[in-house]
N, C-alpha and C. Protein backbone atom coordinates (compact mmCIF):
# COMPACT_ATOMS: atom_id res chain seq x y z
N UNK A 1 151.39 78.34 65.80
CA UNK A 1 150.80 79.37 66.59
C UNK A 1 149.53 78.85 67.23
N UNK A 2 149.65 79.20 68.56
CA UNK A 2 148.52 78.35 69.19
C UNK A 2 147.43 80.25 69.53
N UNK A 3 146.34 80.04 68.92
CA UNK A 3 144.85 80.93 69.72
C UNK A 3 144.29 80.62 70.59
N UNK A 4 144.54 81.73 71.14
CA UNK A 4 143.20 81.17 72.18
C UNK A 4 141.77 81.97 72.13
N UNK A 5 140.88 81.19 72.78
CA UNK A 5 139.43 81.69 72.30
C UNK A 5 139.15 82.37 73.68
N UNK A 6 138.35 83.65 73.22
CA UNK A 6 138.14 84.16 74.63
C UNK A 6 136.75 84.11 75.02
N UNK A 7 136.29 83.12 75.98
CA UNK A 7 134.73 83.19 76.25
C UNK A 7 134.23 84.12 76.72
N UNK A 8 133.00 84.74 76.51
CA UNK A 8 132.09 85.71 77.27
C UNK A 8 131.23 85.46 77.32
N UNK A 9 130.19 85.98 78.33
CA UNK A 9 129.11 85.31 79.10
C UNK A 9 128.07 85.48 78.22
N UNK A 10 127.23 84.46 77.94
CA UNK A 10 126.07 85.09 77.06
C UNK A 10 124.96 85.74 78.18
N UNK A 11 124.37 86.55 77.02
CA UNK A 11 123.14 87.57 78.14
C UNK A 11 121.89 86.72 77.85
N UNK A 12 120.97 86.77 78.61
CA UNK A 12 119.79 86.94 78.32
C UNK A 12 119.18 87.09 77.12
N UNK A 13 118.20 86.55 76.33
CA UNK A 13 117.48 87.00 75.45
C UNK A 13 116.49 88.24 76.15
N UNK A 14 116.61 89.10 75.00
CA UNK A 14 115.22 90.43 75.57
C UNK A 14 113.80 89.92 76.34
N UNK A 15 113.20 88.53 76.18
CA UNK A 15 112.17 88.15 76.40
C UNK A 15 112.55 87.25 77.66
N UNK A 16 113.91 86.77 78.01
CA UNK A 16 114.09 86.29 79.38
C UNK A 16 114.29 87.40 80.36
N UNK A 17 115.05 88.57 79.42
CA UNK A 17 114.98 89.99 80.47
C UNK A 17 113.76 90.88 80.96
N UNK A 18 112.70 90.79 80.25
CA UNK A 18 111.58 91.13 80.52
C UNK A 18 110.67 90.58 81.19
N UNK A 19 110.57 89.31 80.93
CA UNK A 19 109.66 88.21 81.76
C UNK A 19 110.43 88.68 83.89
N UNK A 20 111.87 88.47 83.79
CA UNK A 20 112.67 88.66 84.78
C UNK A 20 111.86 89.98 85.45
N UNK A 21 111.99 91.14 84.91
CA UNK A 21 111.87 92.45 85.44
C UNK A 21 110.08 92.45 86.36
N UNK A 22 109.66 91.92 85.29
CA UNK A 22 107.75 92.02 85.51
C UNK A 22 107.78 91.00 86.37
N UNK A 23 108.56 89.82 86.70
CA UNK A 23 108.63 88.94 87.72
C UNK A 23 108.71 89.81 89.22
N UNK A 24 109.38 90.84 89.34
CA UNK A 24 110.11 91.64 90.29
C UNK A 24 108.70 92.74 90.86
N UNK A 25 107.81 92.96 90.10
CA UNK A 25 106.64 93.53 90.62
C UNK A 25 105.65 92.93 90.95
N UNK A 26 105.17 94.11 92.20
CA UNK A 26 104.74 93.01 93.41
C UNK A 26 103.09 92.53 92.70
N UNK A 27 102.18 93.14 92.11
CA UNK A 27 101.38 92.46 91.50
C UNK A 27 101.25 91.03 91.05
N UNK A 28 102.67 90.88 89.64
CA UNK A 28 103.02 89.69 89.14
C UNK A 28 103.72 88.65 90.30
N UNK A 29 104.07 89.05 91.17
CA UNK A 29 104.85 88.28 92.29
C UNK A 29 103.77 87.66 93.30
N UNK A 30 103.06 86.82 93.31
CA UNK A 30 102.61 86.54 94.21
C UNK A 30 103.38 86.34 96.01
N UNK A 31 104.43 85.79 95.98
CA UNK A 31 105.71 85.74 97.08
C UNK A 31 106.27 87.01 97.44
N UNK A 32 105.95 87.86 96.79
CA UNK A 32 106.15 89.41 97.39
C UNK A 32 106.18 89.76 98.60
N UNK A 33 107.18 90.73 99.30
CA UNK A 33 107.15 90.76 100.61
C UNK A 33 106.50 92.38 100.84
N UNK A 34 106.31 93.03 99.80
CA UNK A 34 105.57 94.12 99.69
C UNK A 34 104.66 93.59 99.06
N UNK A 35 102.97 94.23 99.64
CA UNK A 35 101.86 93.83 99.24
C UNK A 35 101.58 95.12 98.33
N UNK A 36 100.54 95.21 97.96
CA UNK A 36 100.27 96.10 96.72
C UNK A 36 99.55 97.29 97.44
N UNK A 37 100.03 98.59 97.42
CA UNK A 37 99.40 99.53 98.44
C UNK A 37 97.80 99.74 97.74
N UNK A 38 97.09 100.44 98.63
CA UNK A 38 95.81 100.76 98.30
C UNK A 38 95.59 101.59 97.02
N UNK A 39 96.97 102.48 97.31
CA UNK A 39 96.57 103.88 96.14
C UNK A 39 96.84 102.98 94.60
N UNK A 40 98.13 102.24 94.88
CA UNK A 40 98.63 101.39 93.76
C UNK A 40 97.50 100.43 93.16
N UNK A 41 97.14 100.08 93.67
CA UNK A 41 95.46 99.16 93.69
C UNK A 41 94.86 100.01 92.74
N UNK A 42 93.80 101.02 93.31
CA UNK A 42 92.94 102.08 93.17
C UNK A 42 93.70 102.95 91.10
N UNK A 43 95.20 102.89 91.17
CA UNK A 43 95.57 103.94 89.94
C UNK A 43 95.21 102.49 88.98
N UNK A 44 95.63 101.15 89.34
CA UNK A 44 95.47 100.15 88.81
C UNK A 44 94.08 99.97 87.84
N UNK A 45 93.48 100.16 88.79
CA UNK A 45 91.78 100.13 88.69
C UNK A 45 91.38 100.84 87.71
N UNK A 46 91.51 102.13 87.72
CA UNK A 46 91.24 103.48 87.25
C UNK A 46 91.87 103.61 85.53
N UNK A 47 93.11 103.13 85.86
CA UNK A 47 93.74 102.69 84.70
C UNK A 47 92.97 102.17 83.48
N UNK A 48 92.78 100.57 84.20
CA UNK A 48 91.95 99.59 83.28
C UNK A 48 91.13 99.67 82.74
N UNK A 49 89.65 100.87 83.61
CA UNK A 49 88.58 101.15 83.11
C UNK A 49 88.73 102.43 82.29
N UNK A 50 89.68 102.84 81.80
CA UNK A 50 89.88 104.20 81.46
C UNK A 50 90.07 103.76 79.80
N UNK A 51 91.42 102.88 80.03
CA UNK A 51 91.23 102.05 78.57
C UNK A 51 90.14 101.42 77.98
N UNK A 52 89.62 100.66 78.79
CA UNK A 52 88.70 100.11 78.60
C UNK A 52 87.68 100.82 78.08
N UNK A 53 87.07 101.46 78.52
CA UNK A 53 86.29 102.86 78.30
C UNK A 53 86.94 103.43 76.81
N UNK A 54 87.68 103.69 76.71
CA UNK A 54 88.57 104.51 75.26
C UNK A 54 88.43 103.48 73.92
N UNK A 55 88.78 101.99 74.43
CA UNK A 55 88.83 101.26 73.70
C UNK A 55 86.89 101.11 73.06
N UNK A 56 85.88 100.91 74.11
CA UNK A 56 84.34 100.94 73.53
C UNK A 56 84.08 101.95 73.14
N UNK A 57 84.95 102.92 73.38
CA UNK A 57 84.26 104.53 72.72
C UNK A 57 84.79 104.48 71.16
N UNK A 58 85.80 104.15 71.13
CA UNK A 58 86.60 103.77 69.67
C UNK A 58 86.08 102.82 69.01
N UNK A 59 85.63 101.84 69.39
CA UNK A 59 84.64 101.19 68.33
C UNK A 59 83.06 101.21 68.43
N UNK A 60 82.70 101.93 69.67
CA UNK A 60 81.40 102.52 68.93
C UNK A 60 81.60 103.80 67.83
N UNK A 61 82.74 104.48 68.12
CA UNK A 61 82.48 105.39 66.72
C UNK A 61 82.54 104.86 65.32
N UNK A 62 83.50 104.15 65.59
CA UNK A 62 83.82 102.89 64.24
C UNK A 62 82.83 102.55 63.70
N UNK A 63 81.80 101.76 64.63
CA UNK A 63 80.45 101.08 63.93
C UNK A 63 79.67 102.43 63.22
N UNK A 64 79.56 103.40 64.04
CA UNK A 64 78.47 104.76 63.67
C UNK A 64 79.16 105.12 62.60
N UNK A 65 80.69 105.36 62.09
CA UNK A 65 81.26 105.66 61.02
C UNK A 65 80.74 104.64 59.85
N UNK A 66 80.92 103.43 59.87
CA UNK A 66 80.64 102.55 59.29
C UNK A 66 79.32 102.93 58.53
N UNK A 67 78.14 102.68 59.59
CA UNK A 67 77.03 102.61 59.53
C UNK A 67 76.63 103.80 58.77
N UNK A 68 77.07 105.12 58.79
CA UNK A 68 76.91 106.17 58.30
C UNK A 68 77.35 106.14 56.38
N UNK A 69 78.41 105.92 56.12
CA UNK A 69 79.07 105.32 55.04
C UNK A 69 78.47 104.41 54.34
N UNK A 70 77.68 103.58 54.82
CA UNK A 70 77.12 102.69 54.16
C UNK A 70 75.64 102.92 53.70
N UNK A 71 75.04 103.59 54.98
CA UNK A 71 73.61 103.72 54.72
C UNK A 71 73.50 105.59 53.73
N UNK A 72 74.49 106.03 53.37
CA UNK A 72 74.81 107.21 52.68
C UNK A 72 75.29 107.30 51.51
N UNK A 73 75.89 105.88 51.36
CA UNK A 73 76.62 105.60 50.27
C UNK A 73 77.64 106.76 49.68
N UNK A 74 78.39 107.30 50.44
CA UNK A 74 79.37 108.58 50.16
C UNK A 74 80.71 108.00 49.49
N UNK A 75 81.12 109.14 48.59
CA UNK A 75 82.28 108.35 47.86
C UNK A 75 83.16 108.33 48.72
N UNK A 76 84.60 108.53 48.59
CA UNK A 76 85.72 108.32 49.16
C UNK A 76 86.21 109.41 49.82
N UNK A 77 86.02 110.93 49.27
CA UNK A 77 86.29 112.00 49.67
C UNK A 77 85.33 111.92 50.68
N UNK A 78 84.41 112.33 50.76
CA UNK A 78 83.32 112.20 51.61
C UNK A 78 83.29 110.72 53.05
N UNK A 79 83.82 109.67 52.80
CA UNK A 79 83.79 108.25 53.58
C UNK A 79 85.35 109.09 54.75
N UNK A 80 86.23 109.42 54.07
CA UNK A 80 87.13 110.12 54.69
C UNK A 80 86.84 110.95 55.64
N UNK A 81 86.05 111.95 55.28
CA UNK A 81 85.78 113.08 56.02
C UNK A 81 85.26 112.66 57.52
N UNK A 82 84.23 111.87 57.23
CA UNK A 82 82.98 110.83 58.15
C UNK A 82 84.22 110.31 59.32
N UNK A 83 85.24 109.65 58.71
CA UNK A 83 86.22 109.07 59.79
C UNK A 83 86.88 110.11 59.81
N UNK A 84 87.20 110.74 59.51
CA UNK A 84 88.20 112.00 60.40
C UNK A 84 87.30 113.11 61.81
N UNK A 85 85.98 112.83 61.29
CA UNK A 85 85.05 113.22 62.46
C UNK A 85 84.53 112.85 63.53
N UNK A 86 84.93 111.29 63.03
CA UNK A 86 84.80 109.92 63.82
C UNK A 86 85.64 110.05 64.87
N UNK A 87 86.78 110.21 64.39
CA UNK A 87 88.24 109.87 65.08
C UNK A 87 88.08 111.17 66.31
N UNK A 88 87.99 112.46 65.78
CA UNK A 88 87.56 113.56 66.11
C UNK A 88 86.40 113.32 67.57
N UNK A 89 85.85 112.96 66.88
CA UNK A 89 84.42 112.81 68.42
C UNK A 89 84.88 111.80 69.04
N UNK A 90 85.40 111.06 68.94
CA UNK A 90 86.09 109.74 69.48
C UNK A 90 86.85 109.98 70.91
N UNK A 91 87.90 111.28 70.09
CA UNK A 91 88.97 111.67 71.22
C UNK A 91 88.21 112.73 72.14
N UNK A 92 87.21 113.31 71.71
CA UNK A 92 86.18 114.25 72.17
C UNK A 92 85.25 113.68 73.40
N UNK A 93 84.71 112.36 73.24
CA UNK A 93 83.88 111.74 74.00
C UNK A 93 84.94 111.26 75.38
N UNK A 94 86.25 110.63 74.54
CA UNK A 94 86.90 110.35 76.11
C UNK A 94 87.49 111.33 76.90
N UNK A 95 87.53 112.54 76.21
CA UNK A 95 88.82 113.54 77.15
C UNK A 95 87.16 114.23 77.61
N UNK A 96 85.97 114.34 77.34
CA UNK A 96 85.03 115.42 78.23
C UNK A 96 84.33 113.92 78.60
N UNK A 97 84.12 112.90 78.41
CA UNK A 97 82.58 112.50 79.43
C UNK A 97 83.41 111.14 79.64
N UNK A 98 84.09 110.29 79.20
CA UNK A 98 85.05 109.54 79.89
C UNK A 98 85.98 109.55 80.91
N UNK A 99 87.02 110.34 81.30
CA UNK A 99 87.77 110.13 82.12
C UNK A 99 87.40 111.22 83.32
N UNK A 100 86.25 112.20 83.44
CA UNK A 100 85.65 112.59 84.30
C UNK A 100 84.72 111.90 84.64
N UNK A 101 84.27 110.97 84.18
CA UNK A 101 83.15 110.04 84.37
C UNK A 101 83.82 109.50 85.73
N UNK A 102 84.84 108.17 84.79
CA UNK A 102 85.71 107.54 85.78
C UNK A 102 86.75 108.10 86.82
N UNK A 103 86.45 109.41 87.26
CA UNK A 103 87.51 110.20 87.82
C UNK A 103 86.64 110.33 88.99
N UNK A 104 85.21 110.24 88.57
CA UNK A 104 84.16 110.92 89.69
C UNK A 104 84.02 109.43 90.49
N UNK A 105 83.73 108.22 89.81
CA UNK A 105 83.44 107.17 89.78
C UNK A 105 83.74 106.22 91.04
N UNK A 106 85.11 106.37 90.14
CA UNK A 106 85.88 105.47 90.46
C UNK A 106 86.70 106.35 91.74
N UNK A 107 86.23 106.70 93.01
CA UNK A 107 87.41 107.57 93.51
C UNK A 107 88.06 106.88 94.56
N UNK A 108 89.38 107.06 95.45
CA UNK A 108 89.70 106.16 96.14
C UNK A 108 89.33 105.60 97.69
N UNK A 109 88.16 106.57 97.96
CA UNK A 109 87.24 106.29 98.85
C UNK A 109 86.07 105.47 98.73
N UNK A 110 85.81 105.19 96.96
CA UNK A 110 84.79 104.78 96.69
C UNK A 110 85.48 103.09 96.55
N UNK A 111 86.74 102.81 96.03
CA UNK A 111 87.08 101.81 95.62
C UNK A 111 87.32 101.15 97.21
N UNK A 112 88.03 102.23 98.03
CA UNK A 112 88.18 101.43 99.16
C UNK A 112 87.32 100.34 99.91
N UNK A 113 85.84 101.54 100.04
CA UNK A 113 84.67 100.68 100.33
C UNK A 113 83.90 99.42 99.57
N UNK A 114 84.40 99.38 98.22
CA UNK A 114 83.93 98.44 97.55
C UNK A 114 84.62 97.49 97.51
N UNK A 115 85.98 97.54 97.70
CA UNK A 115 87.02 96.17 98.18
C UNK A 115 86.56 95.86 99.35
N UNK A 116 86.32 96.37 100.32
CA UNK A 116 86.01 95.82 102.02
C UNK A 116 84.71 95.02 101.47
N UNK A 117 84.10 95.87 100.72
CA UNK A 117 82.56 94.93 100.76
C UNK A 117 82.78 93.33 99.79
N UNK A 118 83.78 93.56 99.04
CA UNK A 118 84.06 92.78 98.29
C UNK A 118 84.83 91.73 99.25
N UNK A 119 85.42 92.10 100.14
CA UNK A 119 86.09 90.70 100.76
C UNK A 119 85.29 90.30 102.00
N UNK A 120 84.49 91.17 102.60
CA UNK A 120 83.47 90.86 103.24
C UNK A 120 82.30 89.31 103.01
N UNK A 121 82.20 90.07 101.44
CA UNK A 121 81.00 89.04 100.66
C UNK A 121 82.29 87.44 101.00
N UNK A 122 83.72 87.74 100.33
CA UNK A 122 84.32 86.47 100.07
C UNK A 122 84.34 85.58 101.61
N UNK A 123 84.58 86.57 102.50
CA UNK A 123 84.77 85.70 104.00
C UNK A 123 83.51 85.11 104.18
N UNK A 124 82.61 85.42 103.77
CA UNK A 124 81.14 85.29 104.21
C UNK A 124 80.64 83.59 103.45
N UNK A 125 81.35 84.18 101.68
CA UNK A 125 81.26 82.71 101.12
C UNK A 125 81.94 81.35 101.45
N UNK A 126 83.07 81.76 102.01
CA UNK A 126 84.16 80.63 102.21
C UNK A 126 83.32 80.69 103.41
N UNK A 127 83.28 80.98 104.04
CA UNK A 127 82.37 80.16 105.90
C UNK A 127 81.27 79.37 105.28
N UNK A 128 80.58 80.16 104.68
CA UNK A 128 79.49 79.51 103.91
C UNK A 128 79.79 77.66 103.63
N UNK A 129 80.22 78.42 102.32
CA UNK A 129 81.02 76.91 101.74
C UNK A 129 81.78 76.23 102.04
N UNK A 130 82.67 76.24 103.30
CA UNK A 130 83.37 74.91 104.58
C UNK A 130 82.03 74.98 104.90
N UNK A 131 81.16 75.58 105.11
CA UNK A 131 80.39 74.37 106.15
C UNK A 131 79.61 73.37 104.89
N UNK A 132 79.13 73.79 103.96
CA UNK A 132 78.45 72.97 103.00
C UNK A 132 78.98 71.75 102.38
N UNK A 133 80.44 72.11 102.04
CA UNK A 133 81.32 70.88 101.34
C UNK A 133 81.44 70.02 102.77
N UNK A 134 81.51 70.45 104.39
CA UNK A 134 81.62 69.29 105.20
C UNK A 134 80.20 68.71 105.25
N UNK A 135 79.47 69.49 105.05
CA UNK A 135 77.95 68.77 104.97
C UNK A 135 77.58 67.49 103.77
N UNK A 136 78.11 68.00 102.63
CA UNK A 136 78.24 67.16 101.28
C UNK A 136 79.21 66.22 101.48
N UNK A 137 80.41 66.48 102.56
CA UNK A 137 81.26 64.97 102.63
C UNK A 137 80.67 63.93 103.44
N UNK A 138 79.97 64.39 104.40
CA UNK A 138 79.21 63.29 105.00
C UNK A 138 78.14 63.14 104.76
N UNK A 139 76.99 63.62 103.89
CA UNK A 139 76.32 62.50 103.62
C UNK A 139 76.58 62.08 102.01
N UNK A 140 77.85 61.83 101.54
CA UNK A 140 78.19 61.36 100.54
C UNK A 140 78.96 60.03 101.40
N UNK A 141 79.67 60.25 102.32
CA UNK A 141 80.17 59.04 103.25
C UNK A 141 79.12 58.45 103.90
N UNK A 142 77.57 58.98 103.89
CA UNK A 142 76.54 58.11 104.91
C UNK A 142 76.26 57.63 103.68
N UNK A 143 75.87 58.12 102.78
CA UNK A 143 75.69 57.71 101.36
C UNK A 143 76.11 56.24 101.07
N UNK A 144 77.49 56.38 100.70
CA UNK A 144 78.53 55.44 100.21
C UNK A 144 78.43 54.14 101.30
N UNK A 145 78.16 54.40 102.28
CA UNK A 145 77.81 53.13 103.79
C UNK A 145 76.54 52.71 103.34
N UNK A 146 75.87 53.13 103.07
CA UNK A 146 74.48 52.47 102.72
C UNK A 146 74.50 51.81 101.19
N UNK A 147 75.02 52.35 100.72
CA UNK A 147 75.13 51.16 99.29
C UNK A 147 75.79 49.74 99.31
N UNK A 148 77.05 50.48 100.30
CA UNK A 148 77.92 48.66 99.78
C UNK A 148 77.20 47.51 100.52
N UNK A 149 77.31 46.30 100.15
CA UNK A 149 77.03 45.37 100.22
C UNK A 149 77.40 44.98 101.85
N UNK A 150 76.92 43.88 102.58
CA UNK A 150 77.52 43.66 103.64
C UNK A 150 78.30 42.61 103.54
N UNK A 151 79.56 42.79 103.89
CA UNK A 151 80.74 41.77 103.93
C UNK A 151 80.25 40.28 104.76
């Protein structure tokens, strides 16, 4: 009796399928033929500092929990309580003075103008700096003529 084996295609590992997908957005894509819209930019932005923001608010309560616990010396019932109030003001500080902060802040009229000024400054540096690096190539080449020896 002769078997036969039936091949099937192997897939992807989960981590070649993922790398693939995030390849496909235009951020990670530099070769993108869609550029990254303004608003997409701007939620980007808003995003980052929002975590960001959540994440220092979360470990400044941490340290003040800490610090409280230690300089109180409270038992365990009590060290508990301290972080459950922690945690408590934690989520308190970002949902009232965090993300209205960055809501007021950060708005998309405000980001707009600060990207223009921001690529403004960059056009300004790159003119800048072609003319300086051609300035530094020649007198590094008048330079280099005046050292060598004469043949």
């Amino acid at each position: 009796m002769h078997t036969r084996r039936r091949r099937s295609a192997r897939t992807p590992g989960l981590m070649n399928t993922l790398m693939f997908k995030l390849s496909l957005i235009p951020p990670f894509n530099p070769l993108s033929e869609f550029p990254m819209s303004t608003s997409r930019r701007n939620v980007i932005i808003r995003s980052v500092a929002s975590i960001a923001g959540d994440i220092t608010i979360g470990i400044a309560m941490a340290n003040v929990c800490v610090w409280a616990i230690q300089a109180a010396t409270l038992g365990l019932f009590l060290s508990f309580m301290v972080w459950l109030l922690g945690a408590l003001l934690s989520l308190v500080l970002s949902q009232l003075v965090l993300h209205p902060t960055v809501k007021l802040l950060l708005s998309d009229a405000k980001l707009d103008a600060g990207m223009d000024a921001i690529t403004g400054i960059a056009l300004a540096l790159d003119a800048v700096g072609g003319v300086a690096v051609d300035n530094a190539l020649r007198f590094a080449k008048t330079t280099w003529a005046r050292m060598r020896p004469a043949a």
